[in-house]
Protein backbone atom coordinates (compact mmCIF):
# COMPACT_ATOMS: atom_id res chain seq x y z
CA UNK A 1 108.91 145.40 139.95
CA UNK A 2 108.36 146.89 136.38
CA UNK A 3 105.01 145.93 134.76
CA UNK A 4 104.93 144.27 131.59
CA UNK A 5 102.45 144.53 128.94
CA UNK A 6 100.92 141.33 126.94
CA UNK A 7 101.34 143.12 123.88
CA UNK A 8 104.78 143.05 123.83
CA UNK A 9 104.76 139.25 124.86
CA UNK A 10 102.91 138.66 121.84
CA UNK A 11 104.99 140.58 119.78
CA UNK A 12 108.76 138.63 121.28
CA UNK A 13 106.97 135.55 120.98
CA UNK A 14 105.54 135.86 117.17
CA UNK A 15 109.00 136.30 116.14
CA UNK A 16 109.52 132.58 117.22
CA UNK A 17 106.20 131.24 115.75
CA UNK A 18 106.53 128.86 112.97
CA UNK A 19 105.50 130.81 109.51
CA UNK A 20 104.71 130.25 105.92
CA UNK A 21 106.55 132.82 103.22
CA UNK A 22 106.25 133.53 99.43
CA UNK A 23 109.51 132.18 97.28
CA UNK A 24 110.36 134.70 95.11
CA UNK A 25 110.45 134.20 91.54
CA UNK A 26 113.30 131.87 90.35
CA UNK A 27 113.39 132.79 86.53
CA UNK A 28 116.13 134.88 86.60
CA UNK A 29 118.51 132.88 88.48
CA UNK A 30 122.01 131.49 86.48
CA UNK A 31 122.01 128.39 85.27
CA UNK A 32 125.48 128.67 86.34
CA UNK A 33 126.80 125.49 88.87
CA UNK A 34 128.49 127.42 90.56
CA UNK A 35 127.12 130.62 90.45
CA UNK A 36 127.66 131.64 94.43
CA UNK A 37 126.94 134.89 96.15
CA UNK A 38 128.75 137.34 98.21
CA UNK A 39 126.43 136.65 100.96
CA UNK A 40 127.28 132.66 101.11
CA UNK A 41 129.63 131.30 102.80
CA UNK A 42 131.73 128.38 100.64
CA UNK A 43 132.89 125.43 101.55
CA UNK A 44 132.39 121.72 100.12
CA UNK A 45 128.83 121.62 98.40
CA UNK A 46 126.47 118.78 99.80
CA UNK A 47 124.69 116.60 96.62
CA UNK A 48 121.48 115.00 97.31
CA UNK A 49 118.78 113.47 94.72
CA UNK A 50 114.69 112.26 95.11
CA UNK A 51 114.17 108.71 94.08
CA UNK A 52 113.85 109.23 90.31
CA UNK A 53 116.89 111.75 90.52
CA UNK A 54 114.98 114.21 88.72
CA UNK A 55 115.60 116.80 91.17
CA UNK A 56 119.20 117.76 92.61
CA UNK A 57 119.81 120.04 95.93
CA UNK A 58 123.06 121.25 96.40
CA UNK A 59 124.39 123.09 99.81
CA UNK A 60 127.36 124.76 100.50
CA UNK A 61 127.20 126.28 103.94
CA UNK A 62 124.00 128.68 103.85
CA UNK A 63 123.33 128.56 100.47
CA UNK A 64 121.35 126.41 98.83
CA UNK A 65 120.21 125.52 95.06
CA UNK A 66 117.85 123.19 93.40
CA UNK A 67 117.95 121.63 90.11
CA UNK A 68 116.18 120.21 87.44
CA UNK A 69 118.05 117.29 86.10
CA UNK A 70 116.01 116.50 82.81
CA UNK A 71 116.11 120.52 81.71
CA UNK A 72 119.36 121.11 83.51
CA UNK A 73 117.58 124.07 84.41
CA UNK A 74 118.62 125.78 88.07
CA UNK A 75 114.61 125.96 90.15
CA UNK A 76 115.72 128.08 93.00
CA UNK A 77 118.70 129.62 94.77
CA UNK A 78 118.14 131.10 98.51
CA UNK A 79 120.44 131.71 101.22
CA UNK A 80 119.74 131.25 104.63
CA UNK A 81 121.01 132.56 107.63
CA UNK A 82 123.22 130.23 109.06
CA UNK A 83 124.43 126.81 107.93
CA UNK A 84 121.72 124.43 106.00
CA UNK A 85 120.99 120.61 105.22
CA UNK A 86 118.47 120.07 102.20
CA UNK A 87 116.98 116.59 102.01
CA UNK A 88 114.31 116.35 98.99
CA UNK A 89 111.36 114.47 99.36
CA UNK A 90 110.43 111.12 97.24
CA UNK A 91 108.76 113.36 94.80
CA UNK A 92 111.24 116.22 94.72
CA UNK A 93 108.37 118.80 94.87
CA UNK A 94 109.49 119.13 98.62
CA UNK A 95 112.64 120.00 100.36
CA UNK A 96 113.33 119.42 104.12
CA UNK A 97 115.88 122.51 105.50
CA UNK A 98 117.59 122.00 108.41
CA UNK A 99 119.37 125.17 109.66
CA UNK A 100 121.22 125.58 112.55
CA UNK A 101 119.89 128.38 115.00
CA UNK A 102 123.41 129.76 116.15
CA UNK A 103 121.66 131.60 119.40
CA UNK A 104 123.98 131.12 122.47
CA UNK A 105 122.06 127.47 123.35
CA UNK A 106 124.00 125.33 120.71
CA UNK A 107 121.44 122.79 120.84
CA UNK A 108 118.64 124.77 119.06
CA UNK A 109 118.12 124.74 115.45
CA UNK A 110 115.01 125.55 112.96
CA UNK A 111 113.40 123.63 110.02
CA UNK A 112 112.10 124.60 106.88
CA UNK A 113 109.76 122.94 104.09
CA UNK A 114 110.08 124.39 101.17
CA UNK A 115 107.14 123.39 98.31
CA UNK A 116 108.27 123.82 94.69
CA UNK A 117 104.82 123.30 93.30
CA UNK A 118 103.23 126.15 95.91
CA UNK A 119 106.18 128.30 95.47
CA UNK A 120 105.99 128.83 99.13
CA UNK A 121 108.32 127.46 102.60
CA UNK A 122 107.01 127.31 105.82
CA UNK A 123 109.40 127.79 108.61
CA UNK A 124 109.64 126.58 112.46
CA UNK A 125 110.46 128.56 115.47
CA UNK A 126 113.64 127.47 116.98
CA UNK A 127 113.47 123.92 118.15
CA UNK A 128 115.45 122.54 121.27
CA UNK A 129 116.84 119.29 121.75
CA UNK A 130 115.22 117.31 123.74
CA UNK A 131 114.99 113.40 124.01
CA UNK A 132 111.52 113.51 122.53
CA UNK A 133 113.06 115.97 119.29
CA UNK A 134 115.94 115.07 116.69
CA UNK A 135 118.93 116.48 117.38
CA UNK A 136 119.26 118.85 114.17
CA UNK A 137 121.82 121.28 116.18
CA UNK A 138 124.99 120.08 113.85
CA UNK A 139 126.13 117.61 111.01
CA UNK A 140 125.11 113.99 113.02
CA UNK A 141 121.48 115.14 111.51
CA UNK A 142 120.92 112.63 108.66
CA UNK A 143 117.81 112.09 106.97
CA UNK A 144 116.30 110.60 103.84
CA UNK A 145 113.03 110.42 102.08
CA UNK A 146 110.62 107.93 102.41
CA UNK A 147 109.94 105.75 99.73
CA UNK A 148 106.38 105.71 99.44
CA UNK A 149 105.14 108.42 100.75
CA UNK A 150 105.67 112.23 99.87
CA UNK A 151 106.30 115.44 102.49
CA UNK A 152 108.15 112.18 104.54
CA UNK A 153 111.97 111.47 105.87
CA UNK A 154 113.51 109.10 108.40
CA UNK A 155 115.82 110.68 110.50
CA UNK A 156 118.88 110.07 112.36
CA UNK A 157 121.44 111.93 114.62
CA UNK A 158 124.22 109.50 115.88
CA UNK A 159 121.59 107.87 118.70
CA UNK A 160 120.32 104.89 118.05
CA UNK A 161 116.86 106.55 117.34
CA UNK A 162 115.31 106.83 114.05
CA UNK A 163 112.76 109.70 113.93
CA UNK A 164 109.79 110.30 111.60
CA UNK A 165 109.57 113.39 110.06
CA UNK A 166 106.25 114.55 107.80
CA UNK A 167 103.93 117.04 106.82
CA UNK A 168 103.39 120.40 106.21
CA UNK A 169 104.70 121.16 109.39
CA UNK A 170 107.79 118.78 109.38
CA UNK A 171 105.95 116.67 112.75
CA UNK A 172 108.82 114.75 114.00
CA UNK A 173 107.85 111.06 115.50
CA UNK A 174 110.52 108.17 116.86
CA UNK A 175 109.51 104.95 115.36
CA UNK A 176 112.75 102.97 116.57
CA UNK A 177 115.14 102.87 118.78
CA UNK A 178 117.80 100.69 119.86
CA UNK A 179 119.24 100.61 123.37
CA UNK A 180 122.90 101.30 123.77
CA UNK A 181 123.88 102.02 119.92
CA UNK A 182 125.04 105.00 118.09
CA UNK A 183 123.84 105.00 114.43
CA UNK A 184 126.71 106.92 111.77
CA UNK A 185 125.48 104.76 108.68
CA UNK A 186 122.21 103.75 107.22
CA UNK A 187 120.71 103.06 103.77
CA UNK A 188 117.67 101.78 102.48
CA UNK A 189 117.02 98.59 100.78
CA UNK A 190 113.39 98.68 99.86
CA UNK A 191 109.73 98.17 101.22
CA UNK A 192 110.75 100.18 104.12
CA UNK A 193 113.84 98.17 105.23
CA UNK A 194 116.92 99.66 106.33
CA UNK A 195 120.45 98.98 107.53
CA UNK A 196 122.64 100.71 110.19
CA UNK A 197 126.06 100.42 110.83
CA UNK A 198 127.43 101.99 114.19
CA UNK A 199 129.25 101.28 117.70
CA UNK A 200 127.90 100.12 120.94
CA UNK A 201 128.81 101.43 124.66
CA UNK A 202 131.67 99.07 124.21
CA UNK A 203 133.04 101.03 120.90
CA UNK A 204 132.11 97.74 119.01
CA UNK A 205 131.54 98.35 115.67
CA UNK A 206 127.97 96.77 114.37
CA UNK A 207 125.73 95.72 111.44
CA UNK A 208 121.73 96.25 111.90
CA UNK A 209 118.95 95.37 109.83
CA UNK A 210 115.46 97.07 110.78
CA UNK A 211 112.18 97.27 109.18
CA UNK A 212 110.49 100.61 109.99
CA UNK A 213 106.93 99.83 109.08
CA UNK A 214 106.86 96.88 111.46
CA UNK A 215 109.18 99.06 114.05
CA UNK A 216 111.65 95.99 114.65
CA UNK A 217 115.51 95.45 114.74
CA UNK A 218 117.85 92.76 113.60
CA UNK A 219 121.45 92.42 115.04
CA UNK A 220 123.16 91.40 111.87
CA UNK A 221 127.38 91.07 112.72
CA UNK A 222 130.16 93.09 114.26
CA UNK A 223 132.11 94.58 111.66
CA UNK A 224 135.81 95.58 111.02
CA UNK A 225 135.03 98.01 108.41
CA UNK A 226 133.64 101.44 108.70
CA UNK A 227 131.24 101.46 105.53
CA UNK A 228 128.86 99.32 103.91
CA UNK A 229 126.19 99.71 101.21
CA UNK A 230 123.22 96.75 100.88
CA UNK A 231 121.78 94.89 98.30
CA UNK A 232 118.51 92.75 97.45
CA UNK A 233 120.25 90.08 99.40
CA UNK A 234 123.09 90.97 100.67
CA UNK A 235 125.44 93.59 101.61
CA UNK A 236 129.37 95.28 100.68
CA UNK A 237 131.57 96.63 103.34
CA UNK A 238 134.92 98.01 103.10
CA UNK A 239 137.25 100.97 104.93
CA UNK A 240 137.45 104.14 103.80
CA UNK A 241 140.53 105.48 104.68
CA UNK A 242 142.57 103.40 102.37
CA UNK A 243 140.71 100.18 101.88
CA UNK A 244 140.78 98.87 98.05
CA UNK A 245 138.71 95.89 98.44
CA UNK A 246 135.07 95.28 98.22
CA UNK A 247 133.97 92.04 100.16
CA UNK A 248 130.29 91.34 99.54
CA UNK A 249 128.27 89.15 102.56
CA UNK A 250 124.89 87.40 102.69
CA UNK A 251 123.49 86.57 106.56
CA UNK A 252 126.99 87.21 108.01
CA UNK A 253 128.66 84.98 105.77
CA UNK A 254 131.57 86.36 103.11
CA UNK A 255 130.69 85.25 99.76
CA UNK A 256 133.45 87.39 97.48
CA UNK A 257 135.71 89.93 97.29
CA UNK A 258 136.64 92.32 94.27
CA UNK A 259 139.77 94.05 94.65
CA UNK A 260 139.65 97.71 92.88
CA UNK A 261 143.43 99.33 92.06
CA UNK A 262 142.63 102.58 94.50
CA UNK A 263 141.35 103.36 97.60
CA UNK A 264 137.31 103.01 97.46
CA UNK A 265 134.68 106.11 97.88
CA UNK A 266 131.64 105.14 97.28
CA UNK A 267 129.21 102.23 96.39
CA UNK A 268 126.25 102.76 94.78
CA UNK A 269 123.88 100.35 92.94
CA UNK A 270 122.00 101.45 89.29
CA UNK A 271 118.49 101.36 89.11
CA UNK A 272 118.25 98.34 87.96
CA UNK A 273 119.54 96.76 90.80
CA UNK A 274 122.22 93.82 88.58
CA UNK A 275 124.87 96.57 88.53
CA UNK A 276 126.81 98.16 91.40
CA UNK A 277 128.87 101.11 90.85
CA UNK A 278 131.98 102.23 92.68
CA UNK A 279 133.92 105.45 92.56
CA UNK A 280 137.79 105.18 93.50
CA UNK A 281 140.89 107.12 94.18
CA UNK A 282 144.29 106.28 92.23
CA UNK A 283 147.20 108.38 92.13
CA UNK A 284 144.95 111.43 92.92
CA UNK A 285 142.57 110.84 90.21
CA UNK A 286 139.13 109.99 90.18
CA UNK A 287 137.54 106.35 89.01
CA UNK A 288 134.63 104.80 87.90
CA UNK A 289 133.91 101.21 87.57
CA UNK A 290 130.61 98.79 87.30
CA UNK A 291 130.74 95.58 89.43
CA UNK A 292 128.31 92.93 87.46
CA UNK A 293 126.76 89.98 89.72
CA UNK A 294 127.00 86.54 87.64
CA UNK A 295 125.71 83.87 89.85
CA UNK A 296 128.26 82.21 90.85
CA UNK A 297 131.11 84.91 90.93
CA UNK A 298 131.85 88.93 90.13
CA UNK A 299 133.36 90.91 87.66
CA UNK A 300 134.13 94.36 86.96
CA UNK A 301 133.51 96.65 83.42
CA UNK A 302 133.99 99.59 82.27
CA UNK A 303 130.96 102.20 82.21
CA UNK A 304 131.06 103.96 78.87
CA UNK A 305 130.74 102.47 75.28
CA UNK A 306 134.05 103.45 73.87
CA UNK A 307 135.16 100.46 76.29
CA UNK A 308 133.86 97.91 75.91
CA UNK A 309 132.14 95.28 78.76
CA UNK A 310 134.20 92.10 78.58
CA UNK A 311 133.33 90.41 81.82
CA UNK A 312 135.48 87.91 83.33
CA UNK A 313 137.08 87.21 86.82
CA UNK A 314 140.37 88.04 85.86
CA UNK A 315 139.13 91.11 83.85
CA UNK A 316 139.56 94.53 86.17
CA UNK A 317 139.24 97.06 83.49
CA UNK A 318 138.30 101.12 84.29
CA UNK A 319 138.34 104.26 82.43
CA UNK A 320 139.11 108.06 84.29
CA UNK A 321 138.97 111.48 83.05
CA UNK A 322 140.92 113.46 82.16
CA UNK A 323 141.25 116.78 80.26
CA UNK A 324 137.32 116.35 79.25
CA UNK A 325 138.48 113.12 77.67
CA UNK A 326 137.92 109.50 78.66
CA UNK A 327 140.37 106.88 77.86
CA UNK A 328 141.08 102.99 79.05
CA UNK A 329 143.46 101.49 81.05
């Protein structure tokens, strides 16, 4: 039997203690887009905003960069070891990493906080998942900021858990969970309600609606569509393999449909919270369109001045790009 000596313990294990590290000094970077280096690893760059969309992460693979929207001004570019997520905080002073750990237990992974106004980023040992931890090992981690408060994110990883995760050291906390269901989807809606879309045991596709600050669920309907985005109200669902219509429901009930001439991306509603904006696919290019609530009924618009916003039901006007030039349909 070989004797070991403590000071080596406390050596191995300080490797695997969480730390806090000096950024270094992000004047110099491009403010290049797509300025990537040789030591990242490409692949199809991740987009995420804070509330006010004043700050933009981008991450493609291990590399990661953070914008200034206003200046259009690049704030930092770092590469990590292995694969990242970046989630900014309400304030965008705060980014969330989640990296995965790639030691020979697939289920570990490490997280990072990185503080734009300290010019510093603490960083975890490796974490393991457990059923008291979010699973951060691979791409079923999804979080967002919270809406009130800063350093804050709800969590998900395809359980039906939603996990609190705050502070300077990134605490993590499950403040729902509902039995038998695997979350894929969920947005917020304000004042801390959110909705989830996701199967059952019985690969049944369903709609929740849960408010986290009172920790409570509502079964909403199954659905027959694989995406969703809500409203004040109500809520839009539609495929997204090669669905082109929008149907719009309040309490389980269909109350329209808007039928877009391509295959539908994404939904996504302006700050003001009349307009809803949808990004489509036709004929391999890219669309735009507004969708403008009247009472009664729905129209669609197009987005830029040069066309101008004649609403009407039978009205289904859009505008695309092409060659850095816009032009109507």
């Amino acid at each position: 039997m070989e004797k070991i000596n403590l000071a080596d313990l406390k050596l191995f294990s300080s490797i695997n203690d969480p730390l806090v590290s000096q950024l270094t000094d992000s004047t110099t970077f491009s403010m290049q887009f797509n300025d990537i280096s040789e030591n990242a690893r490409l692949g199809r760059p991740e987009i995420r905003f804070n509330k006010d969309r004043t700050v933009l992460t981008s991450t493609q693979e291990n590399q990661l960069q953070i914008w200034n929207t206003e200046t259009h001004k690049k704030i930092l570019q770092k590469n990590f070891p292995k694969s990242i997520r970046a989630f900014p905080d309400k304030t965008g002073n705060n980014i969330m990493i989640v990296e995965d750990n790639g030691q020979q237990s697939y289920s570990e992974y490490r997280m990072h906080l990185i503080s734009l106004k300290e010019n510093t980023m603490y960083s975890s040992g490796p974490i393991l998942n457990t059923d008291s931890t979010l699973d951060g090992s691979s791409n079923k981690c999804n979080c967002q900021s919270d809406e009130t408060i800063e350093k804050t994110w709800s969590c998900t990883d395809r359980s039906g858990t939603i996990w609190k995760v705050s502070g300077n050291n990134l605490a993590q906390k499950a403040i729902l969970k509902i039995p038998d269901f695997s979350i894929f989807n969920w947005e917020y809606s304000g004042d801390g309600i959110v909705w989830l879309s996701g199967k059952n045991k019985n690969e049944e596709r369903l709609l929740w609606k849960a408010d986290l600050l009172k920790g409570t669920s509502t079964f909403i309907q199954k659905l027959t569509t694989d995406r969703f985005h809500p409203e004040e109200k109500g809520y839009w669902t539609w495929n997204s393999q090669d669905d082109s219509t929008a149907s719009y429901w309040e309490d389980g009930k269909l109350i329209s449909a808007v039928k877009l001439s391509g295959k539908i991306i994404k939904m996504e509603t302006y700050p003001s919270g009349k307009d809803l904006f949808v990004q489509f696919e036709k004929n391999s290019y890219q669309y735009w369109q507004i969708i403008k609530a009247h009472k009664d009924s729905f129209c669609t618009s197009y987005r830029m001045d040069k066309c101008p916003a004649l609403c009407s039901k039978r009205q289904n006007n859009t505008f695309r790009r092409k060659e850095s030039a816009f032009y109507c349909e």
